[in-house]
PDB file of N, CA and C in Angstrom:
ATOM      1  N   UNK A   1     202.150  10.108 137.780  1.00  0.00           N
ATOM      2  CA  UNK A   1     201.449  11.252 138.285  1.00  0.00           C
ATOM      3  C   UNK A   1     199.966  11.016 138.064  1.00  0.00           C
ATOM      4  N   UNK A   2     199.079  11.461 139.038  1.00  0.00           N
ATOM      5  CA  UNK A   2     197.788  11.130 138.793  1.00  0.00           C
ATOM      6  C   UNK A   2     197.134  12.589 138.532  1.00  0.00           C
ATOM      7  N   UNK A   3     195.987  12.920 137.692  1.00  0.00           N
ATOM      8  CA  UNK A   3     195.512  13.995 138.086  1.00  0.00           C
ATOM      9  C   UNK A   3     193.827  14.046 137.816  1.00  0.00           C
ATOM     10  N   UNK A   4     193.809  14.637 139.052  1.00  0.00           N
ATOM     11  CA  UNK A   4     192.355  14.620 139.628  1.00  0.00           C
ATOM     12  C   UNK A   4     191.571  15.755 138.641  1.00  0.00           C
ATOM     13  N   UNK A   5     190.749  15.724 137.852  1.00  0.00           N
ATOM     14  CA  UNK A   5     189.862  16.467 137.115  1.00  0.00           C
ATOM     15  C   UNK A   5     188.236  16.891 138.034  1.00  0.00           C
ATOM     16  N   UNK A   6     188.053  18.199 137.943  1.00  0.00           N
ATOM     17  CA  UNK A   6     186.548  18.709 138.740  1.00  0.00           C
ATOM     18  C   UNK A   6     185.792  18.890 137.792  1.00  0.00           C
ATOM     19  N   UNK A   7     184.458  18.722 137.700  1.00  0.00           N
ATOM     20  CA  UNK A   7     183.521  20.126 136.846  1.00  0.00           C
ATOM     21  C   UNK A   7     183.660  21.327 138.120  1.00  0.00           C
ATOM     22  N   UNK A   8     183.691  21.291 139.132  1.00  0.00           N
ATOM     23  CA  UNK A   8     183.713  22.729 139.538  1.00  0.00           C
ATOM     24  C   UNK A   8     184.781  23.334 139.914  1.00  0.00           C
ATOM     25  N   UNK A   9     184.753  24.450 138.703  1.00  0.00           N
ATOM     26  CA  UNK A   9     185.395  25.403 138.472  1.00  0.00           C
ATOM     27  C   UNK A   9     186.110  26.695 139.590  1.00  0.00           C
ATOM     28  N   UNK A  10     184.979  26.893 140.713  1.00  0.00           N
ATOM     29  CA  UNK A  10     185.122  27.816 142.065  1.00  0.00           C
ATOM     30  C   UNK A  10     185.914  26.736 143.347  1.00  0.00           C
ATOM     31  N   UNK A  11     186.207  25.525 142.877  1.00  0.00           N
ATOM     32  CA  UNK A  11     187.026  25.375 144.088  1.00  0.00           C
ATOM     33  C   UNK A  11     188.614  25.379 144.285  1.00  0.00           C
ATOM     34  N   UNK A  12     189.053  24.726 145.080  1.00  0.00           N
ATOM     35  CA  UNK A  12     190.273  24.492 144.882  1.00  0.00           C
ATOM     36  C   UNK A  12     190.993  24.108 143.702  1.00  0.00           C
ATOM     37  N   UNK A  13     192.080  24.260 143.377  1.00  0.00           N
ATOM     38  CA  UNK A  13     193.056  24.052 142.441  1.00  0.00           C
ATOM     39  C   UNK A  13     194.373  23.563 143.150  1.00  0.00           C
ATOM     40  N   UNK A  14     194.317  22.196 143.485  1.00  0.00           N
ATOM     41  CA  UNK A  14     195.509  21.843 144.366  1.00  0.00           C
ATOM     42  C   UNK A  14     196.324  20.799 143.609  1.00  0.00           C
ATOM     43  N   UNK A  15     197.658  21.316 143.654  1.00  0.00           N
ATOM     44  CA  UNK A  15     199.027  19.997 143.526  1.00  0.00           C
ATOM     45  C   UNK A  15     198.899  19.782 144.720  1.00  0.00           C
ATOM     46  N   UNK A  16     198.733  18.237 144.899  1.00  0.00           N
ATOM     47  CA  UNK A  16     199.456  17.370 145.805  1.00  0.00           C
ATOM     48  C   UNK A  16     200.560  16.411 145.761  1.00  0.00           C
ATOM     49  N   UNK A  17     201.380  16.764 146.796  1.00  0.00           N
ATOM     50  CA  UNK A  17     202.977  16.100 146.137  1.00  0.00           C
ATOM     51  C   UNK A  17     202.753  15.637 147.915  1.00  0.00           C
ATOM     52  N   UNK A  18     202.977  13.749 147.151  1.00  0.00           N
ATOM     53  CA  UNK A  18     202.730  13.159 148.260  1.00  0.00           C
ATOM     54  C   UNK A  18     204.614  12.018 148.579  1.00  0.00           C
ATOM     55  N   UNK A  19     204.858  12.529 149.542  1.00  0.00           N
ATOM     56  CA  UNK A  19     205.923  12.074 150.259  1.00  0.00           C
ATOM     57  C   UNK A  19     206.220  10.655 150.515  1.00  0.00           C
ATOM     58  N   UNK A  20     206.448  10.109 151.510  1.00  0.00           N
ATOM     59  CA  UNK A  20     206.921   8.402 151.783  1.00  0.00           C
ATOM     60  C   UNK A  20     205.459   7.740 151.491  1.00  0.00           C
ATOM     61  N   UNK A  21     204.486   8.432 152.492  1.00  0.00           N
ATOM     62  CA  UNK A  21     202.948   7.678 152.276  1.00  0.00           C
ATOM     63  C   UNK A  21     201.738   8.449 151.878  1.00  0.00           C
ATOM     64  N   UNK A  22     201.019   8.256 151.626  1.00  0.00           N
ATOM     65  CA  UNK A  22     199.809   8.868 151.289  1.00  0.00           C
ATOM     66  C   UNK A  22     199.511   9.927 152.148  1.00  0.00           C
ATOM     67  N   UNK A  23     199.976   9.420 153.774  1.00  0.00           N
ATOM     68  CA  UNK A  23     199.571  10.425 154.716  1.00  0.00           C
ATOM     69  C   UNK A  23     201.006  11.284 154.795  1.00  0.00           C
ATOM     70  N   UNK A  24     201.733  11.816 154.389  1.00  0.00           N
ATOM     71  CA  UNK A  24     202.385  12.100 154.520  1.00  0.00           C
ATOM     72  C   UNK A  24     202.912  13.072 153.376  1.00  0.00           C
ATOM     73  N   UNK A  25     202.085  14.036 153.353  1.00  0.00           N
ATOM     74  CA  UNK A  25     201.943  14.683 152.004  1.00  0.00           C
ATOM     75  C   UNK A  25     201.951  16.243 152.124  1.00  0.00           C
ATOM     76  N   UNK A  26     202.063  17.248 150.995  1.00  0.00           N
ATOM     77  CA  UNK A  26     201.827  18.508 150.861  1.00  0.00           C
ATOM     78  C   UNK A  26     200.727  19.092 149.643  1.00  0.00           C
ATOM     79  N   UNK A  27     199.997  19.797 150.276  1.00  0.00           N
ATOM     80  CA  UNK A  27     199.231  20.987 149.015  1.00  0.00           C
ATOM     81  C   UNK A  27     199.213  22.512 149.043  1.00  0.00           C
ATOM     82  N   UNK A  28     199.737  22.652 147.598  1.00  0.00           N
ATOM     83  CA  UNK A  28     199.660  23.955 146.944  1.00  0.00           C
ATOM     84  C   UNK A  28     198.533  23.957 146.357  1.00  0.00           C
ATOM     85  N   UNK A  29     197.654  25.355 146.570  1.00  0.00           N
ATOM     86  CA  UNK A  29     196.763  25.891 146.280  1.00  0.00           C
ATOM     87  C   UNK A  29     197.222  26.758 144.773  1.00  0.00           C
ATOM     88  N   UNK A  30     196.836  26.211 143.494  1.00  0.00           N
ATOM     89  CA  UNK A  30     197.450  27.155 142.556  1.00  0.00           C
ATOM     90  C   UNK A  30     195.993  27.910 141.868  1.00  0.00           C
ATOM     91  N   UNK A  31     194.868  27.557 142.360  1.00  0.00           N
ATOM     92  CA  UNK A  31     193.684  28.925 141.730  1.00  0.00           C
ATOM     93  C   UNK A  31     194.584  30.240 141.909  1.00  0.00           C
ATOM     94  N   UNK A  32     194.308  30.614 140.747  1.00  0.00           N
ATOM     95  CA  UNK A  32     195.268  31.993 140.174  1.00  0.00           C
ATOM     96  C   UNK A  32     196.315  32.827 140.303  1.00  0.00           C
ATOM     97  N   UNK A  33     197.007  31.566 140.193  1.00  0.00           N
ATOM     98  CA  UNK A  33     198.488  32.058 140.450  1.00  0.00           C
ATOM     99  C   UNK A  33     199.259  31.481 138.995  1.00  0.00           C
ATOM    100  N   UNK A  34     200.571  32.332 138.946  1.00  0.00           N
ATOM    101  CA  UNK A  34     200.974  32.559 137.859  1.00  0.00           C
ATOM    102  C   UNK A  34     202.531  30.891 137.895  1.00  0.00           C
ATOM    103  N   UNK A  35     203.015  30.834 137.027  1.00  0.00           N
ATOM    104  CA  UNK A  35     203.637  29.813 136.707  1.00  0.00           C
ATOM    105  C   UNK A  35     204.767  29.719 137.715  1.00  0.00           C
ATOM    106  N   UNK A  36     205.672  31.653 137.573  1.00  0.00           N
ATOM    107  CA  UNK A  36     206.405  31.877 138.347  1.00  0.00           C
ATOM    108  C   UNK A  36     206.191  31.500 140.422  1.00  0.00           C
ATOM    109  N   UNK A  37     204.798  31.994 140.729  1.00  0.00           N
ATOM    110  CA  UNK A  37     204.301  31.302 142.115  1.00  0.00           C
ATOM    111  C   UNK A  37     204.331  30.299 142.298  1.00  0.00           C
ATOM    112  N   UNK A  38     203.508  29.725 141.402  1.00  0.00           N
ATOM    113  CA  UNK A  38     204.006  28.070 141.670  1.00  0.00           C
ATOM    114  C   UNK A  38     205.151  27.527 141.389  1.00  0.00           C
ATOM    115  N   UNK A  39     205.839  27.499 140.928  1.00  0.00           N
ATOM    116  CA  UNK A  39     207.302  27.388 141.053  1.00  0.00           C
ATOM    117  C   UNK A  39     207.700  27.723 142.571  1.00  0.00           C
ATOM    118  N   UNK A  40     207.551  28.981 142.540  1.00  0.00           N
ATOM    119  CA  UNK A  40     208.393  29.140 143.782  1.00  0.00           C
ATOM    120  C   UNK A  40     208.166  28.736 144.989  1.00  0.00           C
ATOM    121  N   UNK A  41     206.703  28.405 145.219  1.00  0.00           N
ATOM    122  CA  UNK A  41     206.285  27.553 146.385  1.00  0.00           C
ATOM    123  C   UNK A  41     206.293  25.790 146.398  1.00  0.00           C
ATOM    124  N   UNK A  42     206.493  25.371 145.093  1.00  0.00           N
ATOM    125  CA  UNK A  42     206.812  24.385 144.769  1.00  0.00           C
ATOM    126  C   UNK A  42     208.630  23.632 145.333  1.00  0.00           C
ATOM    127  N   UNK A  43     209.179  24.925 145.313  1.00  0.00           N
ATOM    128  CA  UNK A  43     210.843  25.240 145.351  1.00  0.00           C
ATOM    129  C   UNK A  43     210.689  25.014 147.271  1.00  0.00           C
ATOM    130  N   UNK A  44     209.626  25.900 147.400  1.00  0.00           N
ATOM    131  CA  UNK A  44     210.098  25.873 149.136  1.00  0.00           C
ATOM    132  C   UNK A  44     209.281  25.146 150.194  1.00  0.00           C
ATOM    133  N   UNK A  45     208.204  24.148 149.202  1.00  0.00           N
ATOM    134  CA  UNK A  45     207.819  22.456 150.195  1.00  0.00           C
ATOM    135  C   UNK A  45     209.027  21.412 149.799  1.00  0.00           C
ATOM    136  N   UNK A  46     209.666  21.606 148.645  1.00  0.00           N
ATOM    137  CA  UNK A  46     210.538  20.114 148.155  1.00  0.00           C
ATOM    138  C   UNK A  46     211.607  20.380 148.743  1.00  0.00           C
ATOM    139  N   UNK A  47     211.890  21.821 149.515  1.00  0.00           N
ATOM    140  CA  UNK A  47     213.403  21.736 149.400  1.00  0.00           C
ATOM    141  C   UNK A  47     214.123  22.047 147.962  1.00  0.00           C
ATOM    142  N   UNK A  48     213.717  22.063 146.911  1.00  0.00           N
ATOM    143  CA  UNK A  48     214.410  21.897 146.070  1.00  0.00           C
ATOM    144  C   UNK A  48     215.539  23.176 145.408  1.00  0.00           C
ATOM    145  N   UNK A  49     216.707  23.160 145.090  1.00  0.00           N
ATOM    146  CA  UNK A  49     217.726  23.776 144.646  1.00  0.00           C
ATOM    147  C   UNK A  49     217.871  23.775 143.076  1.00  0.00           C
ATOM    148  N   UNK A  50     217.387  25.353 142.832  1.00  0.00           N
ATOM    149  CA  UNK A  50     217.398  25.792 141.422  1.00  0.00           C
ATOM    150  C   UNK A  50     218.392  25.294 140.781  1.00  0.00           C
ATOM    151  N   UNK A  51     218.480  25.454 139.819  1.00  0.00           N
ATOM    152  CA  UNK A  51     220.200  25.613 138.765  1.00  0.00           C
ATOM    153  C   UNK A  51     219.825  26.081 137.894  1.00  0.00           C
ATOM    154  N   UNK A  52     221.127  26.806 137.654  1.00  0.00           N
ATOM    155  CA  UNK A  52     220.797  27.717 135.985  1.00  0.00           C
ATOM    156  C   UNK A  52     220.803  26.889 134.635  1.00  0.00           C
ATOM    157  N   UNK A  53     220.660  27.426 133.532  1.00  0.00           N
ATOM    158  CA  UNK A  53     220.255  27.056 132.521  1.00  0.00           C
ATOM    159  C   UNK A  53     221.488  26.877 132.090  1.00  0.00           C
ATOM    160  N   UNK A  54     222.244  25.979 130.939  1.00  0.00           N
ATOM    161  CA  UNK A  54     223.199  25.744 130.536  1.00  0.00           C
ATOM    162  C   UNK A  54     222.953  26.192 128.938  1.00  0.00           C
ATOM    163  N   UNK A  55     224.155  26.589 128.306  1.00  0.00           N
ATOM    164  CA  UNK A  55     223.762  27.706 127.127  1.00  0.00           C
ATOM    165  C   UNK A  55     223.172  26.950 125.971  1.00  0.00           C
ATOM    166  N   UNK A  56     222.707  25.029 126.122  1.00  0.00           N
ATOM    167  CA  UNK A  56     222.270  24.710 125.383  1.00  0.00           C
ATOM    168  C   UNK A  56     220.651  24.851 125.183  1.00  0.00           C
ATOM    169  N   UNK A  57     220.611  24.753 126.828  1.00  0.00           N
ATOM    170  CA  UNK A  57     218.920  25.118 127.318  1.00  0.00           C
ATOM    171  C   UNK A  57     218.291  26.466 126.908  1.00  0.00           C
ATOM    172  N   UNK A  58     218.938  27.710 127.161  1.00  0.00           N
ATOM    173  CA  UNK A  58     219.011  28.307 126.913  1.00  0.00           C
ATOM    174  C   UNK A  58     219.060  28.337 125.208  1.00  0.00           C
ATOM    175  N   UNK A  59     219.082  28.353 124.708  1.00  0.00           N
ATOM    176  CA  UNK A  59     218.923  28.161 123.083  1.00  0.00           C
ATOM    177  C   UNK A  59     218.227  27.644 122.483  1.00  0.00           C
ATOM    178  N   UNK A  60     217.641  26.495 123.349  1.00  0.00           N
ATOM    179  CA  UNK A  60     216.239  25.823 122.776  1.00  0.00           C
ATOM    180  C   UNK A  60     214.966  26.900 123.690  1.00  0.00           C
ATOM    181  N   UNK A  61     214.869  27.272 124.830  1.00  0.00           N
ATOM    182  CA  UNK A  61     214.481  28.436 124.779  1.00  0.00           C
ATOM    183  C   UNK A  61     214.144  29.154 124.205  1.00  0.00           C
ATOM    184  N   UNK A  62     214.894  30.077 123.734  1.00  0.00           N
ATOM    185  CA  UNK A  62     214.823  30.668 122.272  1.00  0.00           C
ATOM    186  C   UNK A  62     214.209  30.418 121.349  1.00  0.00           C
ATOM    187  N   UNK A  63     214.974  29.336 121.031  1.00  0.00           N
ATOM    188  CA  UNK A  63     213.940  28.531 119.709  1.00  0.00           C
ATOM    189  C   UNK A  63     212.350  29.006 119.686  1.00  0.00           C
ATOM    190  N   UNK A  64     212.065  27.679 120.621  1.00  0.00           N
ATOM    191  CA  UNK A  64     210.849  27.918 121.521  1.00  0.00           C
ATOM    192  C   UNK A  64     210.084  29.584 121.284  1.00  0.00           C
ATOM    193  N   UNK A  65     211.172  30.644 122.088  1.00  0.00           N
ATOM    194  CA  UNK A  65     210.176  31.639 122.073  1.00  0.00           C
ATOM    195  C   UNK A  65     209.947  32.012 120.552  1.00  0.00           C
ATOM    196  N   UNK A  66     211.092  31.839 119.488  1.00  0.00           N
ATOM    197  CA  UNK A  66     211.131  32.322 117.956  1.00  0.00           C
ATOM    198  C   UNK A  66     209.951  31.912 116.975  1.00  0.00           C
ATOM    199  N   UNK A  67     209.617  30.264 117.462  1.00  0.00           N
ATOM    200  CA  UNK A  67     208.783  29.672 116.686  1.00  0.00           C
ATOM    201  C   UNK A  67     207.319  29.777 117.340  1.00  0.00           C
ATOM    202  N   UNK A  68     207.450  30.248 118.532  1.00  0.00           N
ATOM    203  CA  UNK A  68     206.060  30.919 119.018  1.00  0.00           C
ATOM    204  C   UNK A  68     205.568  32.307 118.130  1.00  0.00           C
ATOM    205  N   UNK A  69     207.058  33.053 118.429  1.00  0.00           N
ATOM    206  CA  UNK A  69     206.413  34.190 116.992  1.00  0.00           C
ATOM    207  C   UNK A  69     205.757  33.897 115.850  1.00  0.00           C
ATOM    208  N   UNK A  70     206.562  32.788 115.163  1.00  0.00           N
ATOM    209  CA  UNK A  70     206.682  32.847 113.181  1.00  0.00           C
ATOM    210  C   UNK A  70     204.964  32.336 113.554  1.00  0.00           C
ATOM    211  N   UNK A  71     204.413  31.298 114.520  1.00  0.00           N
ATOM    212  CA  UNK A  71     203.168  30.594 114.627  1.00  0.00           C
ATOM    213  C   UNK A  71     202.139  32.206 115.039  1.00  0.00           C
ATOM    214  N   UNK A  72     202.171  32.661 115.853  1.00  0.00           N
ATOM    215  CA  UNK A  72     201.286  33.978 116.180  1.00  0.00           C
ATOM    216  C   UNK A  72     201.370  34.704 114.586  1.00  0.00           C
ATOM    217  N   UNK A  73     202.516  34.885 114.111  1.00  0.00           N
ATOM    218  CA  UNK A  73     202.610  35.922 112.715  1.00  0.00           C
ATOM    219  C   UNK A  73     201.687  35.308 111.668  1.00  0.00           C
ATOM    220  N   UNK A  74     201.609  33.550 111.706  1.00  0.00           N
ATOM    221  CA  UNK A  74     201.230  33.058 110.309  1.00  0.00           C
ATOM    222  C   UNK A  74     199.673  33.092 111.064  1.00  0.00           C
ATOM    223  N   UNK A  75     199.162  33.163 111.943  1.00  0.00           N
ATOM    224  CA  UNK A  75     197.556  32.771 113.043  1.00  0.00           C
ATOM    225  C   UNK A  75     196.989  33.922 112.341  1.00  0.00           C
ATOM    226  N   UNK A  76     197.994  35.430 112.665  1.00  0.00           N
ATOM    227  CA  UNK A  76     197.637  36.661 112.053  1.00  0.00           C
ATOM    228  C   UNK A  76     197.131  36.956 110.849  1.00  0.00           C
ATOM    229  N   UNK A  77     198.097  35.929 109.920  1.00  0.00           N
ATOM    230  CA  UNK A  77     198.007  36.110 108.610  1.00  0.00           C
ATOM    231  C   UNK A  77     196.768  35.545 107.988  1.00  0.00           C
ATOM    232  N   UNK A  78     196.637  34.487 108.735  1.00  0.00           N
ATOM    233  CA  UNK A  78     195.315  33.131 108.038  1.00  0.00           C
ATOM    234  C   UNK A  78     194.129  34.439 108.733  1.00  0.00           C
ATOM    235  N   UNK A  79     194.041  34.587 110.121  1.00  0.00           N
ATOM    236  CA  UNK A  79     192.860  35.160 110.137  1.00  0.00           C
ATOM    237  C   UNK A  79     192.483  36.627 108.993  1.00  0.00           C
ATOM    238  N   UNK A  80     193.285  37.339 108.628  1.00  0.00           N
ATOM    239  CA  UNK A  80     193.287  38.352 107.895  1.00  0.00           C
ATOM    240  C   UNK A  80     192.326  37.799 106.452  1.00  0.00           C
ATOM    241  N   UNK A  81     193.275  36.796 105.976  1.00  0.00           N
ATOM    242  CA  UNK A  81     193.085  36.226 104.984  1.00  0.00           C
ATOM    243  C   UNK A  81     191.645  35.633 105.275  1.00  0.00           C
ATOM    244  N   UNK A  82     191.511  35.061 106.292  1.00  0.00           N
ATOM    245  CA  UNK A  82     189.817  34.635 106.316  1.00  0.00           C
ATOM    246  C   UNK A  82     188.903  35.724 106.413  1.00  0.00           C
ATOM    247  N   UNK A  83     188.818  36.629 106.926  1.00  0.00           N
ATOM    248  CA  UNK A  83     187.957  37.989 107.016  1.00  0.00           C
ATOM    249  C   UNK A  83     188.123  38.276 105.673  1.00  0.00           C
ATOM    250  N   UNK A  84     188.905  38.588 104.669  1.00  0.00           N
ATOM    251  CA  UNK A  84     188.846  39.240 103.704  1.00  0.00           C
ATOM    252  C   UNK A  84     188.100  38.343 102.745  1.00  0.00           C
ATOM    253  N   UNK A  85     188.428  36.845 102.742  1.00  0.00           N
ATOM    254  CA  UNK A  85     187.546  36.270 102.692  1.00  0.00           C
ATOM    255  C   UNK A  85     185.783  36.168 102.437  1.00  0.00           C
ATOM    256  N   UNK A  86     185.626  36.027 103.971  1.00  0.00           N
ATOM    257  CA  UNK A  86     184.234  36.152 104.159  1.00  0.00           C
ATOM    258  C   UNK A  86     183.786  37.364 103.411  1.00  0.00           C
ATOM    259  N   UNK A  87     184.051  38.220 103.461  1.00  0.00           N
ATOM    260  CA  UNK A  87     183.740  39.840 103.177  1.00  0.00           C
ATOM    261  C   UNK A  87     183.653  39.588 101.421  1.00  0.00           C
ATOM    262  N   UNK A  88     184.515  39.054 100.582  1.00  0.00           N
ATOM    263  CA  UNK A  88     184.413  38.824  99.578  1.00  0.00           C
ATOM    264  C   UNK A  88     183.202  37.719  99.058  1.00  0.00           C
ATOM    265  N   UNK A  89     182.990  36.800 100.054  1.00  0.00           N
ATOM    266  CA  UNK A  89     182.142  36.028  99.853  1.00  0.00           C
ATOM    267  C   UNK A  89     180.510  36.458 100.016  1.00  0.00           C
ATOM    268  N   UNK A  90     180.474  37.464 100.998  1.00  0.00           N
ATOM    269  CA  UNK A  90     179.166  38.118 101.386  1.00  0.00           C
ATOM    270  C   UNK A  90     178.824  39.101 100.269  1.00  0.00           C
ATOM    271  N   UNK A  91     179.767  39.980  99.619  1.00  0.00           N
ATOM    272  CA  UNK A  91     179.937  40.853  98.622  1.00  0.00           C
ATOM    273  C   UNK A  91     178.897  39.631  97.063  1.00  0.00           C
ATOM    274  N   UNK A  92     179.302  38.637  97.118  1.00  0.00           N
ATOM    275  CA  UNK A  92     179.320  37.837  96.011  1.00  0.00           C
ATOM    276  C   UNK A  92     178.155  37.532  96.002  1.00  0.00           C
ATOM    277  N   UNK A  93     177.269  37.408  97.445  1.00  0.00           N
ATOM    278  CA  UNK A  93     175.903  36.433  97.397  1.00  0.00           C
ATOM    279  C   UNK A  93     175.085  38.229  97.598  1.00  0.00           C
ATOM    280  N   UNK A  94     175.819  38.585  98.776  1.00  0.00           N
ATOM    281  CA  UNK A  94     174.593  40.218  98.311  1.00  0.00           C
ATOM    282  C   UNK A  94     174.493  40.425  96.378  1.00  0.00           C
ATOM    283  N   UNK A  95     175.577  40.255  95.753  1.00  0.00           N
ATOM    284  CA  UNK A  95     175.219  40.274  94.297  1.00  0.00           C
ATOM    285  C   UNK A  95     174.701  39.863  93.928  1.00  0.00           C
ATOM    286  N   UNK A  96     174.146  38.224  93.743  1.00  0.00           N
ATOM    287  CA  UNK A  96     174.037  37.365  93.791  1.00  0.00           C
ATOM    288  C   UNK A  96     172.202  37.441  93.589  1.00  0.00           C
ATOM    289  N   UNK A  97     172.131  38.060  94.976  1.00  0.00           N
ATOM    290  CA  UNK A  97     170.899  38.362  95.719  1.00  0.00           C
ATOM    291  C   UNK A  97     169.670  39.539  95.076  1.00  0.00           C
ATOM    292  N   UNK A  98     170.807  40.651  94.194  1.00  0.00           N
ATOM    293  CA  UNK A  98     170.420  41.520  93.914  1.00  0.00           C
ATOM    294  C   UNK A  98     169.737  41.410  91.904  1.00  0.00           C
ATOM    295  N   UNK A  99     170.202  40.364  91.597  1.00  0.00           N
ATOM    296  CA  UNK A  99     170.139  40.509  90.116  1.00  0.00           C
ATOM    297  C   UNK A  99     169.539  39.458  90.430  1.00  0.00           C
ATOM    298  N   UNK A 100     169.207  38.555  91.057  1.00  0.00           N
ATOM    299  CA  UNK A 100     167.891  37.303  90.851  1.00  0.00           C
ATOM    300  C   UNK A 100     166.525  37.957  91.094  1.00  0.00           C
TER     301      UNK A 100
END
């Protein structure tokens, strides 16, 4: 897969899914569209035929979404812990500041 990198930001945003030859190709426009769109227009240049998830996929899934939580819960926790932090540290040098 090759992928083409811009600095500009206002233009196109295109997959190109190129067929037998170079000339012989398709583009999706994905500037701001959601995962589900592209998918689905992805689904109806290839031809391609969904299939469902099998209950192992499905479970790593899961996983997936579970350990996205425990990571957001502990992100929560460190930032808390850093603000209270700082705040303790600013407390220390305003003291600091005041008796020199």
């Amino acid at each position: 897969m090759t992928v083409n990198r811009h600095k500009d930001q206002t233009g196109h945003s295109l997959l190109t899914i190129y067929w037998a030859t170079p000339q012989d190709s398709s583009s999706l426009d994905m500037k701001n569209k959601n995962e589900s769109e592209i998918l689905q227009k992805l689904i109806n240049v290839t031809n391609a035929i969904p299939r469902e998830t099998d209950a192992e996929e499905a479970a790593e899934v899961d996983e997936v979404a579970e350990d996205k939580k425990r990571r957001d819960a502990h992100r929560q926790r460190q930032l808390g812990f850093n603000e209270r932090r700082k705040r303790e540290l600013a407390m220390l040098e305003k003291a600091r500041g005041s008796t020199g």
